[in-house]
N, C-alpha and C. Protein backbone atom coordinates (compact mmCIF):
# COMPACT_ATOMS: atom_id res chain seq x y z
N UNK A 1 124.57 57.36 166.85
CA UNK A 1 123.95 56.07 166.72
C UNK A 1 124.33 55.52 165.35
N UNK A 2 124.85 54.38 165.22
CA UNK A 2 124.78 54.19 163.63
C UNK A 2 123.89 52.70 163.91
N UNK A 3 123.21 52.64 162.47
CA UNK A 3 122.42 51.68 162.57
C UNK A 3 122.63 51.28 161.14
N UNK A 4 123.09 49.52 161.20
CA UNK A 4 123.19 48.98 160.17
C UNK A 4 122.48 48.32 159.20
N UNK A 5 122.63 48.50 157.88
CA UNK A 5 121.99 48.06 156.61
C UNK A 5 121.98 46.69 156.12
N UNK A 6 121.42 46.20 155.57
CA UNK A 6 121.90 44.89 154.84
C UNK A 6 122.71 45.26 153.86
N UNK A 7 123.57 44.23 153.42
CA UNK A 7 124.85 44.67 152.58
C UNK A 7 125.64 45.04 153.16
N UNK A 8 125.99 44.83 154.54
CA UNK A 8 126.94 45.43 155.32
C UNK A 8 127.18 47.13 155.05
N UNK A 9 125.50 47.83 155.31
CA UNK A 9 126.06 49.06 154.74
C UNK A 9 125.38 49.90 156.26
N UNK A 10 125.57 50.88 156.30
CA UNK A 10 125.22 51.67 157.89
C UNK A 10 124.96 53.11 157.72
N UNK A 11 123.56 53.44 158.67
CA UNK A 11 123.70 55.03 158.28
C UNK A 11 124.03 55.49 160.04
N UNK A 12 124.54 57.07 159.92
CA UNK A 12 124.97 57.12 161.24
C UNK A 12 123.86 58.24 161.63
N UNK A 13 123.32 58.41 162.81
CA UNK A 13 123.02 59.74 163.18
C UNK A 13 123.45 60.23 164.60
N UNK A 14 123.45 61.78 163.92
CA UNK A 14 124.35 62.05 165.18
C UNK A 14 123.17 63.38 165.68
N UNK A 15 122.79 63.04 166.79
CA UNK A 15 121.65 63.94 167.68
C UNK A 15 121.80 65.27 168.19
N UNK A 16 123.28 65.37 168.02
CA UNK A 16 123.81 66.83 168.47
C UNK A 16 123.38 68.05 167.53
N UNK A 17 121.91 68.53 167.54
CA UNK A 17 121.21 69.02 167.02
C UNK A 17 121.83 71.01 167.76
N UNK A 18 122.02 71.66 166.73
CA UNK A 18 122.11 72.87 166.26
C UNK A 18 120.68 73.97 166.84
N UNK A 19 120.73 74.06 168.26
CA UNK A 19 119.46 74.72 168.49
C UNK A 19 119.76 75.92 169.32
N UNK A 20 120.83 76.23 169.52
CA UNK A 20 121.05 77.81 170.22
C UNK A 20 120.38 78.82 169.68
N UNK A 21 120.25 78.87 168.14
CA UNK A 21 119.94 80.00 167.67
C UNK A 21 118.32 80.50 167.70
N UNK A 22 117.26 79.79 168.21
CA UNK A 22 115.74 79.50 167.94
C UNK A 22 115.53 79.96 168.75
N UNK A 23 116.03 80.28 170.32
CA UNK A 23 115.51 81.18 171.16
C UNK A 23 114.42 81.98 171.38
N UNK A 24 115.21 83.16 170.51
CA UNK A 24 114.56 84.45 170.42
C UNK A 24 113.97 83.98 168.52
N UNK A 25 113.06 83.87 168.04
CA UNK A 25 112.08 83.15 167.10
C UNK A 25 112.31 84.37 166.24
N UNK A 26 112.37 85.78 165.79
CA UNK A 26 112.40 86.76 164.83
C UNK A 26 113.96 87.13 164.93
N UNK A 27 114.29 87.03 165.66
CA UNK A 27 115.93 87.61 165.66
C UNK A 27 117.08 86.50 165.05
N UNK A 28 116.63 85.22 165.41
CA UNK A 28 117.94 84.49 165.49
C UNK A 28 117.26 83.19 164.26
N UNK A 29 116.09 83.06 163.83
CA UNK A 29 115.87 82.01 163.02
C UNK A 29 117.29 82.08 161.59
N UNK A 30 117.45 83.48 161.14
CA UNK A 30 118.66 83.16 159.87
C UNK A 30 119.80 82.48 160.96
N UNK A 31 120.21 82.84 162.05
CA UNK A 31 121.16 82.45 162.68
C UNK A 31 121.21 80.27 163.01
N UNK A 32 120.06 80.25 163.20
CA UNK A 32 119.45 79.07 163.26
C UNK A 32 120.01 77.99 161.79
N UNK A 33 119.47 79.10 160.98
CA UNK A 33 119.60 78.23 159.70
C UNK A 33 121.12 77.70 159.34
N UNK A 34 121.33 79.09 159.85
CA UNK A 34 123.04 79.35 159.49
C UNK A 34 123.76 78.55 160.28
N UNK A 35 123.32 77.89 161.47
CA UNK A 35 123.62 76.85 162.20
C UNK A 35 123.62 75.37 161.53
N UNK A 36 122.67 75.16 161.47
CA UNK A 36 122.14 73.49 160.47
C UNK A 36 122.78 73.72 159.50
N UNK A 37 123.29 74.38 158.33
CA UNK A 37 124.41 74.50 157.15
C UNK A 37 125.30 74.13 158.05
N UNK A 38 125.91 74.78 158.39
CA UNK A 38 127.34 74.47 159.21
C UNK A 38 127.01 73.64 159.84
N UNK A 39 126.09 72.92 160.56
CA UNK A 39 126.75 71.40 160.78
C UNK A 39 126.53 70.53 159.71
N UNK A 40 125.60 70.52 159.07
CA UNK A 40 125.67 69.70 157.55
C UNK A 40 127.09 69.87 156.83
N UNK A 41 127.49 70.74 157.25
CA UNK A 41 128.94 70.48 156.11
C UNK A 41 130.37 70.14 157.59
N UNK A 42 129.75 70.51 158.49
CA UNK A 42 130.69 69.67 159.86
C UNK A 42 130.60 68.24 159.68
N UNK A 43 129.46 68.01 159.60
CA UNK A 43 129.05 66.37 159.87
C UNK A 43 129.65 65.61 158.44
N UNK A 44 129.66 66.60 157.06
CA UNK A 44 130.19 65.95 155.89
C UNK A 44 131.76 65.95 156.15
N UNK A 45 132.55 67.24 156.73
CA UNK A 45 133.59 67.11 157.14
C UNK A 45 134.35 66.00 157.33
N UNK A 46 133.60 65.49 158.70
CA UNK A 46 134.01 64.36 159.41
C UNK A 46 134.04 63.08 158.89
N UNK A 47 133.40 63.18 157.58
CA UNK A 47 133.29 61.57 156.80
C UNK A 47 133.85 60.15 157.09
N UNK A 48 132.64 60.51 158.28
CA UNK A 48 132.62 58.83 159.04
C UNK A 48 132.16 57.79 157.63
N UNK A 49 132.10 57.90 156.45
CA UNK A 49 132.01 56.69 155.69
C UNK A 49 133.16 56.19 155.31
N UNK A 50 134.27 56.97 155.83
CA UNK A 50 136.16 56.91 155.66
C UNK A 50 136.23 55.75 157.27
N UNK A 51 135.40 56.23 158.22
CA UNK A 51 135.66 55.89 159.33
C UNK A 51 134.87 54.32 159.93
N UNK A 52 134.51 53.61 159.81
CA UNK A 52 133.46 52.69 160.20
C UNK A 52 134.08 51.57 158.77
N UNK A 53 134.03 50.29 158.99
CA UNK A 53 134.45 49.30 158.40
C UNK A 53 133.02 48.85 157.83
N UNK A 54 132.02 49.99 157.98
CA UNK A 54 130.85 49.20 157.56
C UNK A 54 130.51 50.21 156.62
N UNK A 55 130.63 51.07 156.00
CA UNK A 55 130.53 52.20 154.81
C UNK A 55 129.16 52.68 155.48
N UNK A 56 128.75 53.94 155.72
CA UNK A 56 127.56 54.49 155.86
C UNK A 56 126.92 54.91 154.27
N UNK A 57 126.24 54.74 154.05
CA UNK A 57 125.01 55.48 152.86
C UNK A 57 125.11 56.94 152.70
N UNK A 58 124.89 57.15 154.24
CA UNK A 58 124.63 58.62 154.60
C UNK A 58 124.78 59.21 156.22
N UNK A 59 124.78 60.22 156.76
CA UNK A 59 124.64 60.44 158.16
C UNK A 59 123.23 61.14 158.30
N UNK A 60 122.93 61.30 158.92
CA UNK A 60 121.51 61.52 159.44
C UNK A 60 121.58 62.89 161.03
N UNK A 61 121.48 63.87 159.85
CA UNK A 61 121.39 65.18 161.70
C UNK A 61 120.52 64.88 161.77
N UNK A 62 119.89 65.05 163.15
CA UNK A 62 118.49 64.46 163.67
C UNK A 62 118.25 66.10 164.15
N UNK A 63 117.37 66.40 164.30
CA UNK A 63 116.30 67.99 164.57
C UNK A 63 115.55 67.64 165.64
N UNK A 64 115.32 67.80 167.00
CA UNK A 64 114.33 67.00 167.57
C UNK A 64 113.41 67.29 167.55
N UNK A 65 112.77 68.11 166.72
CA UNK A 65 111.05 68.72 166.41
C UNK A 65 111.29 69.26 164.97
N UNK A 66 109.63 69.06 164.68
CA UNK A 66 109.64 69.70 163.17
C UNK A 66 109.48 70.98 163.09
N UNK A 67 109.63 71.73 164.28
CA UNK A 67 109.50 73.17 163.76
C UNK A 67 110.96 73.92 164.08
N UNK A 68 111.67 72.75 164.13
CA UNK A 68 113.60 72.95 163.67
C UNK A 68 113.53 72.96 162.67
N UNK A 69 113.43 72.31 162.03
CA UNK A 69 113.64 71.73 160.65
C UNK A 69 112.83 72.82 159.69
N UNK A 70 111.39 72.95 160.04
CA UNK A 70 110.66 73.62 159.19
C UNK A 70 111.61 75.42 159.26
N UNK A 71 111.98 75.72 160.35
CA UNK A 71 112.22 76.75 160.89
C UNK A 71 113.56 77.26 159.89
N UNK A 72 114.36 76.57 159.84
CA UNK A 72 115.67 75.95 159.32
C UNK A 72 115.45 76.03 157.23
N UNK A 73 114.68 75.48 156.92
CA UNK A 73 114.30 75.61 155.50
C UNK A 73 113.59 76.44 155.34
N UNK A 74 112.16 77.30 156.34
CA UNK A 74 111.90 78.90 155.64
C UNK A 74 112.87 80.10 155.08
N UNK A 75 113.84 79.51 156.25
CA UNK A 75 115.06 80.98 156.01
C UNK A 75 116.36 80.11 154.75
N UNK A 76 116.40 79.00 154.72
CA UNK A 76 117.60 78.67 153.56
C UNK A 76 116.55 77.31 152.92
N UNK A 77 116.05 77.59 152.26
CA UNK A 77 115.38 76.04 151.34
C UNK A 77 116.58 74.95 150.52
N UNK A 78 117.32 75.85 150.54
CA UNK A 78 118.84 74.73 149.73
C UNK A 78 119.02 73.38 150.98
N UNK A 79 118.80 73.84 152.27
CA UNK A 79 119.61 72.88 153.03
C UNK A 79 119.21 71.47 152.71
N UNK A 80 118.04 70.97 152.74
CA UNK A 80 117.60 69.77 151.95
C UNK A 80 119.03 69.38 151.28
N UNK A 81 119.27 69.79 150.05
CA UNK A 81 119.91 70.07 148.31
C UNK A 81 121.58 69.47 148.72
N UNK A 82 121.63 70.62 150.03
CA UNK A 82 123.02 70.84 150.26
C UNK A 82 123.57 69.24 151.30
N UNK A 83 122.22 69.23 151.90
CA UNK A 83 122.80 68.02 152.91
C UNK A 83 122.64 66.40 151.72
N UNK A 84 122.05 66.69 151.02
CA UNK A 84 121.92 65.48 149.88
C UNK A 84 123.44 65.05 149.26
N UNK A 85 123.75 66.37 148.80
CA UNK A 85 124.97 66.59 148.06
C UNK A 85 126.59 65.97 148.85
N UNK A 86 126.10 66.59 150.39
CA UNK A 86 127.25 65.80 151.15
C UNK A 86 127.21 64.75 151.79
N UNK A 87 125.99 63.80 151.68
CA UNK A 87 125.67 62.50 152.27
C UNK A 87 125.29 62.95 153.72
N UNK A 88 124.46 63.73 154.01
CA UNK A 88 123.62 64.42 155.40
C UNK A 88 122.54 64.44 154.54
N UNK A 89 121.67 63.41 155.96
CA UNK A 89 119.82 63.69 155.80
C UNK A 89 119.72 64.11 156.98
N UNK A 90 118.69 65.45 156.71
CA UNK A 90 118.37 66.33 157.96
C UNK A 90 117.00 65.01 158.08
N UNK A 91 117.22 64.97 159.33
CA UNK A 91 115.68 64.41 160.31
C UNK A 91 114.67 65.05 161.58
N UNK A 92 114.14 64.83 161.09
CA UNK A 92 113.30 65.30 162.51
C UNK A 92 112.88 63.83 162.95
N UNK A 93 111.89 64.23 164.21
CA UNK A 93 111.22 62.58 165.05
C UNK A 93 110.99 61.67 164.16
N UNK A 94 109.55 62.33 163.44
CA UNK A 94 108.93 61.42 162.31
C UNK A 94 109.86 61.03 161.66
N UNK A 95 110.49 61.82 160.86
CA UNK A 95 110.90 61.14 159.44
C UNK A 95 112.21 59.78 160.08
N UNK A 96 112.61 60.45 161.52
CA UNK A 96 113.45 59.27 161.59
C UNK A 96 113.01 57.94 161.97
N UNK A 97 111.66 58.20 162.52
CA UNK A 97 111.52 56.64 162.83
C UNK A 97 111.01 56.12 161.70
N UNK A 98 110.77 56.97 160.19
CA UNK A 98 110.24 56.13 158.98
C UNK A 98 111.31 55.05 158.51
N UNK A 99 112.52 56.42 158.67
CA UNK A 99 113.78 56.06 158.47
C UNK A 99 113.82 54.49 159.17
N UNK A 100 114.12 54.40 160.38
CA UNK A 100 114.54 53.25 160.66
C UNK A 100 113.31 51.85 160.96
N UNK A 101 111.83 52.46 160.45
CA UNK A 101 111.46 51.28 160.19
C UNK A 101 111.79 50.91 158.79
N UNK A 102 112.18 51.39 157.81
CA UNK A 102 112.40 51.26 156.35
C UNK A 102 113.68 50.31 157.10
N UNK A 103 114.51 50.53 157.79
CA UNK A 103 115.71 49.74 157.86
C UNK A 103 115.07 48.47 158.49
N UNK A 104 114.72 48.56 158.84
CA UNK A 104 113.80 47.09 160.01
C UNK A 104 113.58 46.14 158.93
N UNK A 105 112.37 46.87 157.93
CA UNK A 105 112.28 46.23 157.24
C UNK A 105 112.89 45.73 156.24
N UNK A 106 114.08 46.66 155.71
CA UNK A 106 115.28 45.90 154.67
C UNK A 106 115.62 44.73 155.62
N UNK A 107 115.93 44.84 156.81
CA UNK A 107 116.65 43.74 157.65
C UNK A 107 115.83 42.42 157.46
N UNK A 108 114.56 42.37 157.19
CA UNK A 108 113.22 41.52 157.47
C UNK A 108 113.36 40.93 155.84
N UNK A 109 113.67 41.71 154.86
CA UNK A 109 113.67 40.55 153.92
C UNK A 109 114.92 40.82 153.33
N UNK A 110 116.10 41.09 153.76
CA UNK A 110 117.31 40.71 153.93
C UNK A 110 117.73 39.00 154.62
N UNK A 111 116.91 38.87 155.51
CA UNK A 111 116.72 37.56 156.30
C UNK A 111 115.87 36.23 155.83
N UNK A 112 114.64 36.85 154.64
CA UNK A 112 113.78 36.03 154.17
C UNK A 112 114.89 36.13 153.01
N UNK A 113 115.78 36.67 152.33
CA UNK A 113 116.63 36.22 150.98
C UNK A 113 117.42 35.45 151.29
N UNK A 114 118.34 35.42 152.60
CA UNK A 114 119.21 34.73 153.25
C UNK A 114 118.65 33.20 152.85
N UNK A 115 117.39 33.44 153.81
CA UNK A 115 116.25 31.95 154.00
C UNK A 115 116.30 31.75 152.95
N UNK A 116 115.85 32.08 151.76
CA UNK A 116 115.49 31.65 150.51
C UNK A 116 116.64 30.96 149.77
N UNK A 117 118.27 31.60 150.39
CA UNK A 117 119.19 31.12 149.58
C UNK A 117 119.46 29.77 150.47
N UNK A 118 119.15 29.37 151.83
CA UNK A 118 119.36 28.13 152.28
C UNK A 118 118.57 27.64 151.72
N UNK A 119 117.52 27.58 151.74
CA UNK A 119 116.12 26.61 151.14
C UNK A 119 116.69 26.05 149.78
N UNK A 120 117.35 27.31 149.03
CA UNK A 120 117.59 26.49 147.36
C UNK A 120 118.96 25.82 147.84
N UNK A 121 119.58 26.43 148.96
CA UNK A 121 120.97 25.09 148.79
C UNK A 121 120.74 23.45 149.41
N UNK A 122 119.99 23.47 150.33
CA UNK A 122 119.50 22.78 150.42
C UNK A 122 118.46 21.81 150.05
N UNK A 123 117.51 22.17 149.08
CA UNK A 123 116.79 21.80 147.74
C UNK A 123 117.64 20.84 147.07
N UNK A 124 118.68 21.88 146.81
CA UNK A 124 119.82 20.87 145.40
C UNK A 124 120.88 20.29 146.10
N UNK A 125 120.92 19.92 147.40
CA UNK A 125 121.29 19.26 148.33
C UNK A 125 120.70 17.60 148.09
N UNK A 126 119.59 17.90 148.83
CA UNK A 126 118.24 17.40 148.79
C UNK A 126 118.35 16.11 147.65
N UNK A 127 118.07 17.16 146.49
CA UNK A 127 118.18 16.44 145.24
C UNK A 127 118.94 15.76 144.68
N UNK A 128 120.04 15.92 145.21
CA UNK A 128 121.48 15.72 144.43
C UNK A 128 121.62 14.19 145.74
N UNK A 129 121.37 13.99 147.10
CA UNK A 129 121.18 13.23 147.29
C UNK A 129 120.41 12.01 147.29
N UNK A 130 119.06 12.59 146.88
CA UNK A 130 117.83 11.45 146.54
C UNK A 130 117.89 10.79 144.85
N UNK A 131 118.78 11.79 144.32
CA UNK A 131 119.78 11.28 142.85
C UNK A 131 120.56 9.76 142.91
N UNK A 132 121.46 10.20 143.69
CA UNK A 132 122.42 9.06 144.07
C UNK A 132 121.86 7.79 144.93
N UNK A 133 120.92 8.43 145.79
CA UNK A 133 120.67 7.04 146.34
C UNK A 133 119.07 6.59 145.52
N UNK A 134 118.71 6.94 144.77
CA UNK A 134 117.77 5.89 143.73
C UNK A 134 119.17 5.45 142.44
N UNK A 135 120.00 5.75 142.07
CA UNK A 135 121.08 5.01 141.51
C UNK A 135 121.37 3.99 142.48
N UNK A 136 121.99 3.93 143.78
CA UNK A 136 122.36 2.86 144.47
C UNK A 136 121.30 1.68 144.60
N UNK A 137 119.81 2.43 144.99
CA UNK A 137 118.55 1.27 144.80
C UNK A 137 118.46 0.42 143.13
N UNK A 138 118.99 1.53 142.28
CA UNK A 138 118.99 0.60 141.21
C UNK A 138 119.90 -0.18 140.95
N UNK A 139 121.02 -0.18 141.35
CA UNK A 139 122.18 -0.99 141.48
C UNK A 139 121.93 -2.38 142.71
N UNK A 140 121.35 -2.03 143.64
CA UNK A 140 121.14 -3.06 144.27
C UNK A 140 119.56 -4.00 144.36
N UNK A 141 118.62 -3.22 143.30
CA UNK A 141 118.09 -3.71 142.46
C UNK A 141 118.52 -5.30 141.70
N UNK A 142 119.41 -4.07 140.87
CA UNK A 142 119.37 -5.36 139.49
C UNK A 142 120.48 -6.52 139.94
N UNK A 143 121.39 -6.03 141.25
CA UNK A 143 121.94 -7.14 141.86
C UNK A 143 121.16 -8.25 142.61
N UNK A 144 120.22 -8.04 142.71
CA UNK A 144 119.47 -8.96 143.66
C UNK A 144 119.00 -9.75 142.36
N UNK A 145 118.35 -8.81 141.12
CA UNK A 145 117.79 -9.76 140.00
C UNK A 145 118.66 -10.74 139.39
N UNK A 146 120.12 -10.24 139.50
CA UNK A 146 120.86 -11.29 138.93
C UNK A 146 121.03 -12.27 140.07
N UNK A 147 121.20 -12.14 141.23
CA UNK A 147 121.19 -13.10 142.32
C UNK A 147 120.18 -14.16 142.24
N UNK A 148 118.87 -13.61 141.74
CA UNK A 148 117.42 -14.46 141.99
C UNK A 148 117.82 -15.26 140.76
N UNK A 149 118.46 -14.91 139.85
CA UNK A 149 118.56 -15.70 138.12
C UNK A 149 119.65 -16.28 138.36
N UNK A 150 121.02 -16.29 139.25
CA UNK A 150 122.22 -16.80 139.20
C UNK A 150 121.58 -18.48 139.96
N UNK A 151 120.20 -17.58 141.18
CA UNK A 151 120.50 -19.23 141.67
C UNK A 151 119.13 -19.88 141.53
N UNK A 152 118.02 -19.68 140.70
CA UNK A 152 117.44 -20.38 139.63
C UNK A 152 118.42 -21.13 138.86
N UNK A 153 119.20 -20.89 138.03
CA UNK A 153 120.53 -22.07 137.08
C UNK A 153 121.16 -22.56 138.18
N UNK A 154 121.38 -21.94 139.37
CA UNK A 154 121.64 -23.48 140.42
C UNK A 154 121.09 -24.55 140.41
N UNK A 155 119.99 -23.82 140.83
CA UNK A 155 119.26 -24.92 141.40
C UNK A 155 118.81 -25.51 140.12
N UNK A 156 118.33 -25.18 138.73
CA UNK A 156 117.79 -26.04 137.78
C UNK A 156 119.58 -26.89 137.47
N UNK A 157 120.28 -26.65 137.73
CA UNK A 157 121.65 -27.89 137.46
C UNK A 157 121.42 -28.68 138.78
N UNK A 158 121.33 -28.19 139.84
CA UNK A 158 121.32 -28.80 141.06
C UNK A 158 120.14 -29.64 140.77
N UNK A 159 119.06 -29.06 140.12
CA UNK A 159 117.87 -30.68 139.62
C UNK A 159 118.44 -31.05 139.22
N UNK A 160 118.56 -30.97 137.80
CA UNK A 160 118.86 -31.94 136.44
C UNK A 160 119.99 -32.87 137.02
N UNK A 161 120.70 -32.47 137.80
CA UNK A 161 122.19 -33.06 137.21
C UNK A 161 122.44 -33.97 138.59
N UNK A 162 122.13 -33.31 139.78
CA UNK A 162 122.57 -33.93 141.06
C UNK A 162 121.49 -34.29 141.85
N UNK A 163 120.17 -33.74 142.04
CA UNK A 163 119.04 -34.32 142.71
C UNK A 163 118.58 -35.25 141.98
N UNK A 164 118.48 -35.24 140.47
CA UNK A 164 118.08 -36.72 139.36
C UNK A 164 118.74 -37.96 140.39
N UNK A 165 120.21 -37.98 140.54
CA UNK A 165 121.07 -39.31 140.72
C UNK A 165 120.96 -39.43 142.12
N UNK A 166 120.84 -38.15 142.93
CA UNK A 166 120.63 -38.90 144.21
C UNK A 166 119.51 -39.42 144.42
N UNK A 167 117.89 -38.63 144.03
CA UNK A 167 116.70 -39.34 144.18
C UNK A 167 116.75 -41.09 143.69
N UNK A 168 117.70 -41.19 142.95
CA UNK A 168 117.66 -42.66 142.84
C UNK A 168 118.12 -43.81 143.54
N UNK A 169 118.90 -43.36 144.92
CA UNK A 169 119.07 -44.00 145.83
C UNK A 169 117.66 -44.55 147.09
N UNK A 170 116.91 -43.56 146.35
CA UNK A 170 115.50 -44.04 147.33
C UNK A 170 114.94 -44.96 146.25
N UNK A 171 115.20 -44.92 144.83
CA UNK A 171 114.46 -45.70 144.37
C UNK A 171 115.01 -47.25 144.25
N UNK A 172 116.28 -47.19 144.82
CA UNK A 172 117.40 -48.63 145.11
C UNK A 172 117.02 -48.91 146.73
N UNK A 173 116.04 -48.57 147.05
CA UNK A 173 115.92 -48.75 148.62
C UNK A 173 117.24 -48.60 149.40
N UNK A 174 117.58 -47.38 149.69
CA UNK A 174 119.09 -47.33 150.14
C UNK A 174 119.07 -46.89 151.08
N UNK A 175 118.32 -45.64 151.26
CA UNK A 175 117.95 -44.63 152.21
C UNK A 175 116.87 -44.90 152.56
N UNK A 176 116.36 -44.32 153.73
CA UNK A 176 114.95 -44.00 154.58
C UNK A 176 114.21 -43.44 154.28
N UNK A 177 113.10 -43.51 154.54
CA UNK A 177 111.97 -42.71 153.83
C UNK A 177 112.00 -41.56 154.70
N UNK A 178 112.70 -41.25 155.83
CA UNK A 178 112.81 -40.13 156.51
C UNK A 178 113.73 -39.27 156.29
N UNK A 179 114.95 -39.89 155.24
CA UNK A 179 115.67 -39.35 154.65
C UNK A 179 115.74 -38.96 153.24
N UNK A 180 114.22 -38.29 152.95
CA UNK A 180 114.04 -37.85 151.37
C UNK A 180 114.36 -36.52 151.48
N UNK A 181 115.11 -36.31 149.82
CA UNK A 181 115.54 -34.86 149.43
C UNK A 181 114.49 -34.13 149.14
N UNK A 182 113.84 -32.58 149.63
CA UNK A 182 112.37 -32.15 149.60
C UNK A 182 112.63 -31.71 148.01
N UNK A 183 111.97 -31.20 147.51
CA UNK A 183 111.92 -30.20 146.07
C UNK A 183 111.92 -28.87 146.56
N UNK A 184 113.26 -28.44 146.04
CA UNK A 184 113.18 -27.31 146.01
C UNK A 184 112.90 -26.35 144.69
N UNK A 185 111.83 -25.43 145.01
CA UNK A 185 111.43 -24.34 144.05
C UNK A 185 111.93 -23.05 143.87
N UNK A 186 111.53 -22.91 142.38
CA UNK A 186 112.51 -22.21 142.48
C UNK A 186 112.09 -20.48 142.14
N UNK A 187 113.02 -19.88 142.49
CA UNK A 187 112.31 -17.84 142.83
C UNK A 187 112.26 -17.24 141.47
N UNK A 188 110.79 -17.15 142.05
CA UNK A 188 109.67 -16.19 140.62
C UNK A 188 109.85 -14.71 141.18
N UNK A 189 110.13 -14.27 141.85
CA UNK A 189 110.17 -13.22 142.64
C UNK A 189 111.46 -11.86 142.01
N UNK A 190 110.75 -11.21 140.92
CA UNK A 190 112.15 -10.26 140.58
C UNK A 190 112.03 -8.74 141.29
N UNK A 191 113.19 -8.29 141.97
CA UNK A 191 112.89 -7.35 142.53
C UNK A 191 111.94 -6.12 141.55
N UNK A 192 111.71 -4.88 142.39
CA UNK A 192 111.22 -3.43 141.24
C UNK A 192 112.03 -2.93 141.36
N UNK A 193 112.45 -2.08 139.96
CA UNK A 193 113.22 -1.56 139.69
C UNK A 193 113.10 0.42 140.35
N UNK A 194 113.72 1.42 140.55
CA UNK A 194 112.91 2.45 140.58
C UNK A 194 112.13 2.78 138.90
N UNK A 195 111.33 3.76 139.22
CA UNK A 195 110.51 4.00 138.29
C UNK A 195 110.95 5.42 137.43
N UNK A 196 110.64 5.99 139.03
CA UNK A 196 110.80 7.86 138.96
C UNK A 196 112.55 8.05 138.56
């Protein structure tokens, strides 16, 4: 089974557990032990972390009861030491499913760091766009203010200079009284600028 890490890293275990020798319980337990060494240094042999594009940590013999395992370290206590040394963790049931909820859970906030790194790219996304477009509001801001001021001096020349001389054709009785020029007023109205 190999089961993968965050960091693209993987541990393997391999279930082909070492149990011929347990049989007979007083005769064959050194034989037993002497079994689990030799596959701890079989299984280092084989250095599947050469083999897998995903680097293993470690391999994992699995024991399928703890009184393998326990059975296994009364008669040699090094094996622990020895399987450390060659990247083999002896397991039994328990410890493996600690094992792979510990991986569950690297995976679980392996996924919330992921999240966390979209959230900030998107943040300064975010930002970097609501940047630019309050620059464009201020640009089309102060264009409108000069628009509102360009045609105020219209229209105050368009009084002074050209509604003065035509209003005086109504006062030569020339035109109709249905044909008067209205007053136009003129824009008090300056846009807001942004603030923030």
């Amino acid at each position: 089974m190999i089961i993968h890490l965050p960091g693209k890293k993987s541990i393997i275990v391999d279930a082909k557990a070492p149990l011929h020798a347990v049989a007979t319980k007083n005769q064959k337990l050194k034989l037993h032990a002497k079994q689990v060494r030799t596959h701890i240094l079989t299984l280092a042999s084989k250095a599947y972390w050469d083999k897998f594009s995903m680097s293993p940590e470690f391999v994992v013999l699995f024991l399928p009861g703890e009184i393998f395992f326990s059975a296994a370290l009364e008669q040699d206590p090094s094996l622990i030491e020895l399987g450390a040394e060659n990247k083999v963790i002896l397991a039994t049931p328990t410890t493996l499913i600690a094992l792979l909820r510990a991986t569950s859970y690297g995976w679980r906030q392996e996924s919330l760091a992921q999240n966390a790194k979209e959230i900030s790219d998107l943040g300064q996304e975010l930002y970097k766009r609501l940047a630019d477009m309050g620059d464009h509001f201020f640009k089309v801001g102060k264009h409108l203010g000069n628009a509102v001021e360009s045609y105020n001096h219209t229209l105050g020349t368009l009084e002074r200079r050209v509604l003065v001389s035509a209003r005086k054709f109504k006062d030569l009785s020339a035109t109709s009284d249905k044909d008067m020029i209205a007053e136009i007023d003129p824009l008090d109205k300056i846009p807001r600028l942004p603030q923030a």
